[in-house]
Protein backbone atom coordinates (compact mmCIF):
# COMPACT_ATOMS: atom_id res chain seq x y z
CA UNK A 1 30.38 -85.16 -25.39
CA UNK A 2 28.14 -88.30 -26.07
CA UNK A 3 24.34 -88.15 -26.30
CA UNK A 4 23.47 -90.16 -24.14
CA UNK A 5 26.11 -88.53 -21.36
CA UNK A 6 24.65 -85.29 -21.51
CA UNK A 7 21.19 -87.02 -21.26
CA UNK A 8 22.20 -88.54 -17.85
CA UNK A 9 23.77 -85.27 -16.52
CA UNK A 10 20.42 -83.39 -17.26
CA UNK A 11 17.96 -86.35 -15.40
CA UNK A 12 20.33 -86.16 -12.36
CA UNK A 13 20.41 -82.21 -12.24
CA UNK A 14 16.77 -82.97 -12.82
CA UNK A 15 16.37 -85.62 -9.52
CA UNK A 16 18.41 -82.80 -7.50
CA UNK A 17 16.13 -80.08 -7.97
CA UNK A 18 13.03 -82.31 -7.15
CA UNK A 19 14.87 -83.53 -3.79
CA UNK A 20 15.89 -79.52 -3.20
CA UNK A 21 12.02 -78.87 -3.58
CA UNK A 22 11.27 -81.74 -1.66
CA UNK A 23 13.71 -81.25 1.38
CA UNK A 24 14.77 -77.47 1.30
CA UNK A 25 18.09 -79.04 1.65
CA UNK A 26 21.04 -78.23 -0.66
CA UNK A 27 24.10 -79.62 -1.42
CA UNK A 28 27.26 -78.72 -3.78
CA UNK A 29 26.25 -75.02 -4.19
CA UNK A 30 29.12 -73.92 -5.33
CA UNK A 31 29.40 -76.03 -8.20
CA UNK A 32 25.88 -75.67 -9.24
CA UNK A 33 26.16 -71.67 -8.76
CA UNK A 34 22.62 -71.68 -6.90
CA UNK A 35 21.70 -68.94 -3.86
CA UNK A 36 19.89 -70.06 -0.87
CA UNK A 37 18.01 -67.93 2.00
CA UNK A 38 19.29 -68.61 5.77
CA UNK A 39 16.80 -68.44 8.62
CA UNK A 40 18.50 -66.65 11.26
CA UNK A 41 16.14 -67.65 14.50
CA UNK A 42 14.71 -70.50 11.99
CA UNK A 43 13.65 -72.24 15.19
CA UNK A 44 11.14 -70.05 16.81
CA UNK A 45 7.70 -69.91 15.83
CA UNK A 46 7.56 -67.42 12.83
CA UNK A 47 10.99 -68.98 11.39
CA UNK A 48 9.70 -72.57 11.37
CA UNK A 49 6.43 -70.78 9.45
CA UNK A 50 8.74 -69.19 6.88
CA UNK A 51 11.15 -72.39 6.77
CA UNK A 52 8.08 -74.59 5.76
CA UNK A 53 6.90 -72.23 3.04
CA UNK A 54 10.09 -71.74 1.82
CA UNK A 55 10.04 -75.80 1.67
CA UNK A 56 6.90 -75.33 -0.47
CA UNK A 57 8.03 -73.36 -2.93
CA UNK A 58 10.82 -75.11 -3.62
CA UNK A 59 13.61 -72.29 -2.25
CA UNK A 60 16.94 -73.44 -1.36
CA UNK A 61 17.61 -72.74 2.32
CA UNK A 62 19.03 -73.25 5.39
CA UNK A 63 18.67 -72.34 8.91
CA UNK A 64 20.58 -70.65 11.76
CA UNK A 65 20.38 -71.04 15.56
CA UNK A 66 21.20 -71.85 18.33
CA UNK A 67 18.60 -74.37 18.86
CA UNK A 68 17.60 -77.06 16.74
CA UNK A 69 14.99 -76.93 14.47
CA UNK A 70 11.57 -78.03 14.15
CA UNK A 71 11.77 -77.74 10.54
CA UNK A 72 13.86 -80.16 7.83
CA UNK A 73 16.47 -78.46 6.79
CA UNK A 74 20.25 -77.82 7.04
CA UNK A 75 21.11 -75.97 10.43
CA UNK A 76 24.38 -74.37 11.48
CA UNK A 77 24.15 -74.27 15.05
CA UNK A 78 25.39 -70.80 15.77
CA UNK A 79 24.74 -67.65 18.71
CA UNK A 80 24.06 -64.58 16.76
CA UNK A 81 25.95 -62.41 19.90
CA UNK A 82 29.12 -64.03 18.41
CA UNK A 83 29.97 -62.47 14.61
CA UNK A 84 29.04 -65.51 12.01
CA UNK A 85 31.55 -67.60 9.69
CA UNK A 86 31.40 -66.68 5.88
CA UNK A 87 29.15 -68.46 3.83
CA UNK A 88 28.60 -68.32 0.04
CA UNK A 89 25.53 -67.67 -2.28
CA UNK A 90 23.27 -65.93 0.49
CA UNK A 91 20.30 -64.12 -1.43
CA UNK A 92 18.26 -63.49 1.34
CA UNK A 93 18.67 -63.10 4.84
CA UNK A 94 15.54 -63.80 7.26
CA UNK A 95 16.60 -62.05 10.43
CA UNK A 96 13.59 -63.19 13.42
CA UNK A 97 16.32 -64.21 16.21
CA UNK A 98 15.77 -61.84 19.15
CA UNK A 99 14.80 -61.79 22.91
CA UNK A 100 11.16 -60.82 22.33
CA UNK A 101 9.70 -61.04 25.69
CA UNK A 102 9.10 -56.85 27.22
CA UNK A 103 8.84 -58.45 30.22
CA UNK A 104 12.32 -60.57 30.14
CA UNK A 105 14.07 -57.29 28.27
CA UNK A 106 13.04 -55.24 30.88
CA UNK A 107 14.60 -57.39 33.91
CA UNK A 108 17.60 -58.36 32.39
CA UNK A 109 18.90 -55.72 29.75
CA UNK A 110 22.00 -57.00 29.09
CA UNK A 111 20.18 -60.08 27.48
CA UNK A 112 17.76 -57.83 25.73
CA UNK A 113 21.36 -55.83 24.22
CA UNK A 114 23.12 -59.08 23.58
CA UNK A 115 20.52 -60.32 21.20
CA UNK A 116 18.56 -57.51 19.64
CA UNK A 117 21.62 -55.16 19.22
CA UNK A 118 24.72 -57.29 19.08
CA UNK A 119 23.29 -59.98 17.45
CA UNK A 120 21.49 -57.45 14.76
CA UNK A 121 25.10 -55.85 14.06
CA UNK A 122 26.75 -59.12 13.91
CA UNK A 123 23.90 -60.13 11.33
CA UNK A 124 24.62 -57.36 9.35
CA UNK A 125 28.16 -57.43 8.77
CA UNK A 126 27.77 -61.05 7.97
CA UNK A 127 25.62 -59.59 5.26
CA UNK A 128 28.38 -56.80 4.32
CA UNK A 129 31.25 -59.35 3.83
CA UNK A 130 29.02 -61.97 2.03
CA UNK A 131 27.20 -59.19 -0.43
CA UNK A 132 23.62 -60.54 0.76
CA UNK A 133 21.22 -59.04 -1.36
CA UNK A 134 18.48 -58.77 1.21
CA UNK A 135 17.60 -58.81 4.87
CA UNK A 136 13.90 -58.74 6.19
CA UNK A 137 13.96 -57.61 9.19
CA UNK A 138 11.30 -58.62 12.07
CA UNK A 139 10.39 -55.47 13.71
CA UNK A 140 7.23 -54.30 15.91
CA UNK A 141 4.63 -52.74 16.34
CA UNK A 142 5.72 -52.07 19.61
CA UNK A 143 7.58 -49.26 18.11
CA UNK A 144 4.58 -46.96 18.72
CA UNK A 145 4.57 -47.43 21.52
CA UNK A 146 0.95 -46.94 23.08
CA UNK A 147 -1.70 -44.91 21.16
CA UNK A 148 -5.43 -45.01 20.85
CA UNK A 149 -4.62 -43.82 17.42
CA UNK A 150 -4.06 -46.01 14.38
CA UNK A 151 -0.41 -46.08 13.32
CA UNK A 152 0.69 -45.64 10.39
CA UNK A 153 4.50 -45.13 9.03
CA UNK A 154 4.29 -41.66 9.51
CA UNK A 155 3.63 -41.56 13.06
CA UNK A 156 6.84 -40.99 15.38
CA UNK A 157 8.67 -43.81 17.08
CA UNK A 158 7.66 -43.70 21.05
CA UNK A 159 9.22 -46.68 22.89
CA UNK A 160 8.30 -47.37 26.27
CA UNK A 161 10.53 -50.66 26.95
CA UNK A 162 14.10 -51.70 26.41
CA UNK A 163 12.60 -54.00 23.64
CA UNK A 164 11.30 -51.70 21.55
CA UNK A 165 14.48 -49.64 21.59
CA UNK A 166 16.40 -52.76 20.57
CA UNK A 167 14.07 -52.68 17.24
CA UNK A 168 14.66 -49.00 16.77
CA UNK A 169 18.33 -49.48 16.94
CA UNK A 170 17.80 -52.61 14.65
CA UNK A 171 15.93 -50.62 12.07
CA UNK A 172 18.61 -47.48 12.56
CA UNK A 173 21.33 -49.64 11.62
CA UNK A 174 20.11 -51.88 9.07
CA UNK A 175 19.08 -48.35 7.16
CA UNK A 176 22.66 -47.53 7.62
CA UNK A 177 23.84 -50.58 6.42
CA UNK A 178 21.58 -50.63 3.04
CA UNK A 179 22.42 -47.03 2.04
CA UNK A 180 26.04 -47.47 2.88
CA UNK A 181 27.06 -51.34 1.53
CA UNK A 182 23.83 -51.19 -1.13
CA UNK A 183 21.71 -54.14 0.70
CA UNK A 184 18.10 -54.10 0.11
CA UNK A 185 16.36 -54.23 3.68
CA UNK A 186 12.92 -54.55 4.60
CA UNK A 187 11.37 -53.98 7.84
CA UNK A 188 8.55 -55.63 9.06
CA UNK A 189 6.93 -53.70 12.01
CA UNK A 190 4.58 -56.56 12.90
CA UNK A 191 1.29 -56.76 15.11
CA UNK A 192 1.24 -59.56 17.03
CA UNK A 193 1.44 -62.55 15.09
CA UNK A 194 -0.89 -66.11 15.56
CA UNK A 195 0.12 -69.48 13.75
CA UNK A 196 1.01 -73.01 14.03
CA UNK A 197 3.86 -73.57 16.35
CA UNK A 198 3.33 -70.50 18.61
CA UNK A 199 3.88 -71.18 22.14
CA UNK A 200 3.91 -68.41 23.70
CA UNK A 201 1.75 -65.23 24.02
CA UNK A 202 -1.70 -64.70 25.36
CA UNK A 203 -3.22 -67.01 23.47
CA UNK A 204 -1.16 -69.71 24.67
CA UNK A 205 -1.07 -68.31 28.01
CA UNK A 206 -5.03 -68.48 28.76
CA UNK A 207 -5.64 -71.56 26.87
CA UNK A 208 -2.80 -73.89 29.41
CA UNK A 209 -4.83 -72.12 32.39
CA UNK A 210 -7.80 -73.30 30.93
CA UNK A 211 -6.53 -76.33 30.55
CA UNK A 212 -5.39 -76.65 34.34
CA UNK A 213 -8.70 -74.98 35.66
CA UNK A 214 -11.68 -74.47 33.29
CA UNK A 215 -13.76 -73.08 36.38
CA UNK A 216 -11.51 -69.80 37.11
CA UNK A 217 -9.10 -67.70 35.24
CA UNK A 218 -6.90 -64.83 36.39
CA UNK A 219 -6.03 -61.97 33.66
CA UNK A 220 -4.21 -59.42 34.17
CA UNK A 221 -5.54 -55.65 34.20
CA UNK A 222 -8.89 -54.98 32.51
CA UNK A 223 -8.31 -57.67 29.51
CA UNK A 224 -8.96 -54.68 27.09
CA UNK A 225 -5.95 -54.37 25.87
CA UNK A 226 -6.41 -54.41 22.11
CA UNK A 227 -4.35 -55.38 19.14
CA UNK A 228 -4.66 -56.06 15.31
CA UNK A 229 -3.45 -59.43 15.34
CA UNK A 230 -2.26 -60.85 11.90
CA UNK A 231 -1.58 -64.56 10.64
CA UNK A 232 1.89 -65.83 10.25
CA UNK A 233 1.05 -66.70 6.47
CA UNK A 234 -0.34 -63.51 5.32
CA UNK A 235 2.78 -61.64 7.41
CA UNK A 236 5.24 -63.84 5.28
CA UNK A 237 3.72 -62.74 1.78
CA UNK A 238 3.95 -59.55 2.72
CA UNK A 239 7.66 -60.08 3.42
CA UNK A 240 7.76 -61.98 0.10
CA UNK A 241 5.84 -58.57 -1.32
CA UNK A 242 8.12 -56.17 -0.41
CA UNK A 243 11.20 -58.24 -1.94
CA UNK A 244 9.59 -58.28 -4.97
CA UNK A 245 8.64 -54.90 -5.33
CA UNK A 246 10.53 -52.56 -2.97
CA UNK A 247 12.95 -50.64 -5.41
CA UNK A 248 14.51 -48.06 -2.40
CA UNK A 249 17.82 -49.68 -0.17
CA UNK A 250 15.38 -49.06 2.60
CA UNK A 251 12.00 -50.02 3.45
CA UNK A 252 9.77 -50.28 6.82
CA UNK A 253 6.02 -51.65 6.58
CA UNK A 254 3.42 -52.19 9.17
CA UNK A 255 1.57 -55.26 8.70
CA UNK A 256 -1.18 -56.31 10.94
CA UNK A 257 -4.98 -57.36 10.34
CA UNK A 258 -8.58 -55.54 10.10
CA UNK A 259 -10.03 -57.07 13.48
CA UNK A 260 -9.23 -54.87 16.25
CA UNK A 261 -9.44 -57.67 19.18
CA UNK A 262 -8.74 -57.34 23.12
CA UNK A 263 -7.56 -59.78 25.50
CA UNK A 264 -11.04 -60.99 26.22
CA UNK A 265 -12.24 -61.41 22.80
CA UNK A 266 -9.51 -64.51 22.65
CA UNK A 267 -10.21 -65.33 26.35
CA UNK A 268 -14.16 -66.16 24.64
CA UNK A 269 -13.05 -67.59 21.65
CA UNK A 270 -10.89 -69.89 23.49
CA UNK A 271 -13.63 -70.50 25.82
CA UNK A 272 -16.27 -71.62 23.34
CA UNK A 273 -13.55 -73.80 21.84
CA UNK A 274 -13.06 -75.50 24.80
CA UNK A 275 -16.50 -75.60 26.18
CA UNK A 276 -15.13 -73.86 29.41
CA UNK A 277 -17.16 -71.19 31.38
CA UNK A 278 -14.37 -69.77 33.43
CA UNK A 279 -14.97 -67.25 36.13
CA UNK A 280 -12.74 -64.28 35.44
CA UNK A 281 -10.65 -63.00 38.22
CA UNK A 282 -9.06 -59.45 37.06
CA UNK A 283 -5.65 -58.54 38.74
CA UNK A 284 -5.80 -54.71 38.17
CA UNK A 285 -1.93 -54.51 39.65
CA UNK A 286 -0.24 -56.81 37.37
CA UNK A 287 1.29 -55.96 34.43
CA UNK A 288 4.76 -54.05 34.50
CA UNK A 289 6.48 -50.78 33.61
CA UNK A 290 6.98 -50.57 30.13
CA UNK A 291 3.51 -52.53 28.74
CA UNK A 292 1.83 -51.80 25.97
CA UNK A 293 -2.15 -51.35 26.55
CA UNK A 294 -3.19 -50.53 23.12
CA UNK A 295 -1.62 -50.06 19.81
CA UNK A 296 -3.37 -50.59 16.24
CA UNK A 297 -0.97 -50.95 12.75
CA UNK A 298 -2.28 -49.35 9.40
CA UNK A 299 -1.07 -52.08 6.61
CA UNK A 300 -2.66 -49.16 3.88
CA UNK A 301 1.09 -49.34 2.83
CA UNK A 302 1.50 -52.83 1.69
CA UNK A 303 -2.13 -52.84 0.56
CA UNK A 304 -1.43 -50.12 -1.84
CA UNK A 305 1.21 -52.46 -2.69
CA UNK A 306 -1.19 -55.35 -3.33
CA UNK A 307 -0.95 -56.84 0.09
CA UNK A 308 -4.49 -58.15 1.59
CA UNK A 309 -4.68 -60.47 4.39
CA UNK A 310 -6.26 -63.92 3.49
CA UNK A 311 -7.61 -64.93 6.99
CA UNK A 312 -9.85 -62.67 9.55
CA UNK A 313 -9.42 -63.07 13.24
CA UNK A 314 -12.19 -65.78 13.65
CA UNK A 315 -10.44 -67.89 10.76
CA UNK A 316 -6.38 -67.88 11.65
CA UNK A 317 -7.50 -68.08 15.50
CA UNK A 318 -9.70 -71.17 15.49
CA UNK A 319 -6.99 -72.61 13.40
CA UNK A 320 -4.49 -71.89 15.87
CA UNK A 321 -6.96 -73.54 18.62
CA UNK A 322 -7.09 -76.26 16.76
CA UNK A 323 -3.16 -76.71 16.35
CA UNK A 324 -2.96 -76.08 20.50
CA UNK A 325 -5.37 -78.88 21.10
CA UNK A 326 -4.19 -81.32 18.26
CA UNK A 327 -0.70 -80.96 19.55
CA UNK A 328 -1.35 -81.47 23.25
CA UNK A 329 0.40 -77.94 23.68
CA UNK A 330 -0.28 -78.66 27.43
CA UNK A 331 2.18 -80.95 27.74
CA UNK A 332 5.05 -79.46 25.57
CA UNK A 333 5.26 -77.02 28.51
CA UNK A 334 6.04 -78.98 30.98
């Protein structure tokens, strides 16, 4: 083979990696023998987070839903309650695709079933037939169920709403699946989660009545309901973590932050960001069956793992603020 042959075959192998790092698009796998992640649920808010890292880092990837993408990337427009076509070179599976609303699991169940059960079983046998190597798994905190006690991962499951029983069974079978077919699985059971691209959730919620009517705002209940809220970045290196160093099939972590905040802590943030003095109207009779008041994650786990968040509440939520108002969030609900 001539000289200057191989030299051209190494620059273009060399352009292609810079455009993979570049796009977090890949092409020709096969022939290159490379592995790529897939975003299942790459659409929502904490997928489009851990799409765009990915992008940074330079990891090959691509991106399953069955809407399209914020994100530039490859996407296979696919329903996760219908089993998945084979694919080739998976390393890593991000699983976030579910129905995550209590309140839209609890009045339509089949919906809640379809996505969080079916669509975690049809996940995993994708992952069985295509020897995946890993699955993170976006669980809750909402596994606890409501406590005035910190939770740690000792504490027993108590689910109060169809939603939380859809993670349970997610995390049941998953543990199945990595002790029976040998694929490593880690379980996120999440707080809350605030970040760039979040549209829903109180947050969200107070800040588009706000920005309808900065003289009066209804909350539901007492508005201390409390919650260790955590930033989408430091959630995603602790999923990165617990690849790296989780040596058992089978792993479950809480991950949430050190501020303990309530519904009305955000409802002043927001307030001072917006230079709004809202009266505050409290519905005691809203909410719904199944609701969780209060529930607080220990992340001792991961931190004896050397996990530490990088952002306290005051940081990650002004940032988020800022992201609402810079993107006219307002009007993307319309």
């Amino acid at each position: 083979m001539h000289l200057d042959y191989v030299l051209r075959l190494c620059q273009a192998h060399i352009y292609l990696h810079a455009y993979i790092r570049k796009t977090g698009i890949l092409f020709n796998l096969f022939l290159l023998d490379l592995h790529m992640d897939l975003v299942i649920g790459g659409s929502g808010f904490i997928g489009t987070n851990i799409a765009n890292r990915l992008k940074r880092e330079g990891t090959a990837f691509s991106i399953l839903d069955k809407k399209k993408p914020q994100a530039e990337s490859e996407w296979i427009n696919h329903d996760i309650t219908n089993p998945i076509e084979p694919m080739e070179n998976i390393d890593c599976i991000y699983h976030l695709a579910a129905e995550g609303t209590i309140r839209v699991c609890q009045e339509n169940p089949q919906v809640c079933f379809d996505n969080n059960v079916l669509g975690t079983y049809n996940i995993a046998e994708f992952a069985r037939k295509n020897e995946v190597k890993h699955i993170v798994f976006m669980s809750s905190y909402a596994t606890y169920g409501n406590s005035n006690e910190t939770s740690t991962e000792e504490f027993p499951l108590r689910a109060r709403n169809h939603y939380s029983y859809s993670k349970i069974a997610g995390e049941a079978m998953f543990e199945s699946y990595a002790h029976e077919y040998g694929i490593k699985v880690h379980a996120m059971r999440s707080a809350p989660v605030i970040g760039k691209h979040l549209i829903k959730g109180v947050t969200a919620h107070f800040y588009q009545k706000l920005k309808s009517n900065s003289e009066e705002i209804e909350i539901w209940g007492s508005g201390e309901q409390k919650r260790n809220y955590i930033w989408v970045e430091d959630l995603i290196s602790a999923m990165h973590l617990t690849k790296q160093k989780q040596t058992e099939p089978y792993g479950f972590y809480n991950v949430g932050g050190a501020d303990v905040v309530s519904a009305l802590d955000i409802l002043a943030l927001l307030s001072k960001k917006l230079e709004a003095n809202p009266k505050i109207i409290r519905d005691e009779k809203a909410g719904f069956k199944g609701d969780i008041a209060m529930q607080i994650v220990s992340s001792e786990k991961l931190q004896k793992m050397g996990w530490n968040e990088t952002k306290n509440f005051n940081q990650y939520m002004n940032e988020y603020i800022d992201w609402l108002i810079e993107s006219k969030f307002e009007t993307l609900m319309l």
